[in-house]
Protein backbone atom coordinates (compact mmCIF):
# COMPACT_ATOMS: atom_id res chain seq x y z
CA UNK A 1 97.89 94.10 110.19
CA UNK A 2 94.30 95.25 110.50
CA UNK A 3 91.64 94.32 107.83
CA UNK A 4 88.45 96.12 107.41
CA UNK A 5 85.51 94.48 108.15
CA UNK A 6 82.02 95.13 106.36
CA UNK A 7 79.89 96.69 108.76
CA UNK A 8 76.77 94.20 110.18
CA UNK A 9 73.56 95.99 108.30
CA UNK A 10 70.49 94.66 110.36
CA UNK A 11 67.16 96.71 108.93
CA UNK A 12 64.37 94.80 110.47
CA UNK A 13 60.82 94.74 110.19
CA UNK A 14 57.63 93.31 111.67
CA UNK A 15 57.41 90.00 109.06
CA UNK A 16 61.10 90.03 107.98
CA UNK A 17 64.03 88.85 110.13
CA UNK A 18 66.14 91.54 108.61
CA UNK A 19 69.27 92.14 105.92
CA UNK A 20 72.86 90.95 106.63
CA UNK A 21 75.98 91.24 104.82
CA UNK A 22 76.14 87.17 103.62
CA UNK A 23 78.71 84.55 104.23
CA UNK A 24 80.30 81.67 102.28
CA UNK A 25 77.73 79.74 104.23
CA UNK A 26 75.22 81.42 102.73
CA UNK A 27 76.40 80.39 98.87
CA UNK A 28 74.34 77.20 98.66
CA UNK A 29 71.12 79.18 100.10
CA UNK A 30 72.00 82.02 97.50
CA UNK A 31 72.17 79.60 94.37
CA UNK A 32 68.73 77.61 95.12
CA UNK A 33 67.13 81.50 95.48
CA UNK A 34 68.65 82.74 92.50
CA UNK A 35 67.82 79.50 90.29
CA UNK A 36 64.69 79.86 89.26
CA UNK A 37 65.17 83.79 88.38
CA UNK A 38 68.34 81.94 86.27
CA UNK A 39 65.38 79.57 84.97
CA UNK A 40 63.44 82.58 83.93
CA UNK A 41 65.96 84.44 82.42
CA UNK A 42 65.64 87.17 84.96
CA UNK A 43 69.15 86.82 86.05
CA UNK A 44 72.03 85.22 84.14
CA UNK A 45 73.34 81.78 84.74
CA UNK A 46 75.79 81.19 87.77
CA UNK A 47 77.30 78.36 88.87
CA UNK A 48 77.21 77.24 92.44
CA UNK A 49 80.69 77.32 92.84
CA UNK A 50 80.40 81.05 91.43
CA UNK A 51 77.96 81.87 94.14
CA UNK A 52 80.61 80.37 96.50
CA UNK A 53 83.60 82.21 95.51
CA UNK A 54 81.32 85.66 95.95
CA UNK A 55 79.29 85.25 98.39
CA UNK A 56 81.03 87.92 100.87
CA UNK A 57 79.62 90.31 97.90
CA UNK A 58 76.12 89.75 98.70
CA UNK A 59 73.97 91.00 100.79
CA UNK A 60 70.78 88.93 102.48
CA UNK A 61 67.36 89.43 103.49
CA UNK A 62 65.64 86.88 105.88
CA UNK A 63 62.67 85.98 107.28
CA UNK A 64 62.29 85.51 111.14
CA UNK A 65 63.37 81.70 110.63
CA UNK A 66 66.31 82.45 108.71
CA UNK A 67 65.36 81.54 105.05
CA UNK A 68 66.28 84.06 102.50
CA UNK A 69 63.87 86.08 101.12
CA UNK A 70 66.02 87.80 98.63
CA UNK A 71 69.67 89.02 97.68
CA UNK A 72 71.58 91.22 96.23
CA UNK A 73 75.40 91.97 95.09
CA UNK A 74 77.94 94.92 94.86
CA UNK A 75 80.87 94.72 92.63
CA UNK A 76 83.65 96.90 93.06
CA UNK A 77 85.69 98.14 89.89
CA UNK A 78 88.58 100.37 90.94
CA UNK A 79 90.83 101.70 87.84
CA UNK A 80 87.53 101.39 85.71
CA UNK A 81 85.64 104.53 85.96
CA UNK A 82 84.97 107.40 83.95
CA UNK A 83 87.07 109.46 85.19
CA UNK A 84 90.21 109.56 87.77
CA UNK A 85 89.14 109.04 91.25
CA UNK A 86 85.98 107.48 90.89
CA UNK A 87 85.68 104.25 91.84
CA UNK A 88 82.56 102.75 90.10
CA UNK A 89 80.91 99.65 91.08
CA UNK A 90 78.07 97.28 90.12
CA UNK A 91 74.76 96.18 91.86
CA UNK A 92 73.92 92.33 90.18
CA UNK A 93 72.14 89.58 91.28
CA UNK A 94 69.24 91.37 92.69
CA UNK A 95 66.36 89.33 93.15
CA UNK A 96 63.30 88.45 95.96
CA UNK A 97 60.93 86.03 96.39
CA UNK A 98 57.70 85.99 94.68
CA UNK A 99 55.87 85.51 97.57
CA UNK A 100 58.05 88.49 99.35
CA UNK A 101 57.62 91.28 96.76
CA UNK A 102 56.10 94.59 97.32
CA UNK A 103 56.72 94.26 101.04
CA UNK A 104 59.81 96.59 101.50
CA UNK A 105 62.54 93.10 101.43
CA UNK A 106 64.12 94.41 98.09
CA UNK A 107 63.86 98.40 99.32
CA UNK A 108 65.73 97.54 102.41
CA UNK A 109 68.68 95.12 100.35
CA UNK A 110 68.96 98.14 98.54
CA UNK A 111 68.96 100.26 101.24
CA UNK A 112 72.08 98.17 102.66
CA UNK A 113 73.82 98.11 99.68
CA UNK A 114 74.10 101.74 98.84
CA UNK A 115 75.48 102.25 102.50
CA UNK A 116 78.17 99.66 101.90
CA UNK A 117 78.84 101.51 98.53
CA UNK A 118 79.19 105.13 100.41
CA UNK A 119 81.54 103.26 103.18
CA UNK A 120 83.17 101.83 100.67
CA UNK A 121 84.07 105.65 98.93
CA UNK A 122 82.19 104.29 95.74
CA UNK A 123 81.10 106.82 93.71
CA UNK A 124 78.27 105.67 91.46
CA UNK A 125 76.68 102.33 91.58
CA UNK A 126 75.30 100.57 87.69
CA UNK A 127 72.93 98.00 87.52
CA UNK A 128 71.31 96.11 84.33
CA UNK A 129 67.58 95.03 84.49
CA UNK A 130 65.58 93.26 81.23
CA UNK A 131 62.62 94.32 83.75
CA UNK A 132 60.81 98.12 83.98
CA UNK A 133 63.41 99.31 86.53
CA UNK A 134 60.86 100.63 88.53
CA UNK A 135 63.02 99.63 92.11
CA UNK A 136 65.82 101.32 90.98
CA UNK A 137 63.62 104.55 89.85
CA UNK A 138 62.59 104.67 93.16
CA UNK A 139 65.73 104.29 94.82
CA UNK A 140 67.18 107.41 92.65
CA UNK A 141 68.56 105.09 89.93
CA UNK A 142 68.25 106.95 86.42
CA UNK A 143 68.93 105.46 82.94
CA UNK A 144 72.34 105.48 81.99
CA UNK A 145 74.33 104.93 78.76
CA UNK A 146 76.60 101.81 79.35
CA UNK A 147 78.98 104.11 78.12
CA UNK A 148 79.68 105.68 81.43
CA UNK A 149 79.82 101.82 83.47
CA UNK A 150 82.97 100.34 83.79
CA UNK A 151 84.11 98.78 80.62
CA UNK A 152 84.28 95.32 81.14
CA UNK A 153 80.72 94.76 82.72
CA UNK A 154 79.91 96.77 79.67
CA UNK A 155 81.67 94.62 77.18
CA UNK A 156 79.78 91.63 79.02
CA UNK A 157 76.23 92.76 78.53
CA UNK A 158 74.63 90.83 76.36
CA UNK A 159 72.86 92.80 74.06
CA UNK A 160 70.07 90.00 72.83
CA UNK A 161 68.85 90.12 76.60
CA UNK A 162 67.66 94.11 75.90
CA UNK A 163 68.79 95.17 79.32
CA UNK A 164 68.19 98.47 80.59
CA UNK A 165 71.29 100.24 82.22
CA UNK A 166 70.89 102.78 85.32
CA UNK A 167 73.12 104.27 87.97
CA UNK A 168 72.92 106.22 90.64
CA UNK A 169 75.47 108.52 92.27
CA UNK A 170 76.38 107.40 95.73
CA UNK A 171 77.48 110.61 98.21
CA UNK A 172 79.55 109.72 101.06
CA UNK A 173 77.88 110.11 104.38
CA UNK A 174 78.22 113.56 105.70
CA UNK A 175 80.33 113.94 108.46
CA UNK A 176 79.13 115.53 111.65
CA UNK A 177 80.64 118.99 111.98
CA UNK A 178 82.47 119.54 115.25
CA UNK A 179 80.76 121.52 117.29
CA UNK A 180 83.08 124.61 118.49
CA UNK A 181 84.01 124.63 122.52
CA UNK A 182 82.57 127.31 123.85
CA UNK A 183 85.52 129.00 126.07
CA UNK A 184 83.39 131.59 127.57
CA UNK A 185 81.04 129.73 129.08
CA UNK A 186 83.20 126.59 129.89
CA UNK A 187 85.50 129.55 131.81
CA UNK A 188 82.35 131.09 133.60
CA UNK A 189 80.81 127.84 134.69
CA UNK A 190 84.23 126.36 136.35
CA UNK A 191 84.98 129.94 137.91
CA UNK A 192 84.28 130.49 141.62
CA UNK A 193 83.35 133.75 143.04
């Protein structure tokens, strides 16, 4: 029996040594970064041994040295979406370093994840912000009533943390169309006179 395999994302750039789907090994490295976003209130409380059990969730950004520079998660929910078929799923944990914002590390974890989501045959992705949203607006996230997310991430909101809801719709990636063989020519070129 074959198991799939996520697929290795590498989206590098000239100060950042790229994004990666994470490992377990990653879970301690994925606590400490989260923390002080916990601390703030930015992101809710996780235990370690949460961050452990989920880590294959996560995606990574690193710097050239290997230290994380940010992180984010995708949550599958199949059986919970709006409507047969769809298979809804939910972006959490998102967070960067203050000292790597506004340099294109949380556009490309975002840029990983929504691939993952489309290989994955997701078709819209939620996400919950007390922030402006402003990443996610420019990643084609729109406000959203939690209404449409999948019920229990819903239920789970808390509603004194005034979070903001968006999705966005993920579309598969087009497949190439096969080209059509071209019999007269492939007959005229292998002819002989």
């Amino acid at each position: 029996m074959t198991t799939a395999s996520r697929p290795e994302v590498r989206l590098r750039s000239s100060e950042s040594g790229g994004v990666r789907a994470a490992g377990a090994a990653d879970a301690p490295a994925l606590y400490a970064l989260s923390e002080p976003f916990m601390r703030s209130g930015a992101l809710r409380r996780r235990t370690p041994g949460l961050y452990a059990l989920t880590a294959a969730q996560f995606f990574v950004a690193e710097d050239a040295d290997g230290t994380l520079e940010g992180c984010v998660a995708l949550r599958l929910y199949p059986g919970d979406g709006p409507s047969p078929g769809s298979l809804p799923a939910v972006l959490h944990n998102f967070c960067v370093r203050p000292d790597r914002q506004r340099r294109g590390v949380g556009s490309g974890l975002l840029t990983a994840l929504l691939a993952e989501a489309a290989a994955r045959s997701v078709t819209e992705v939620f996400a919950a912000t007390t922030g402006g949203g402003e990443s996610f607006l420019r990643s084609g996230f729109r406000e959203a009533d939690a209404g449409r997310a999948p019920r229990a991430w819903a239920a789970a909101l808390d509603p004194e943390r005034g979070s903001r809801v968006f999705s966005r719709p993920v579309t598969a990636p087009r497949p190439v169309p096969a080209q059509p063989r071209p019999d007269r020519h492939w007959r005229a070129s292998t002819q002989t006179r």
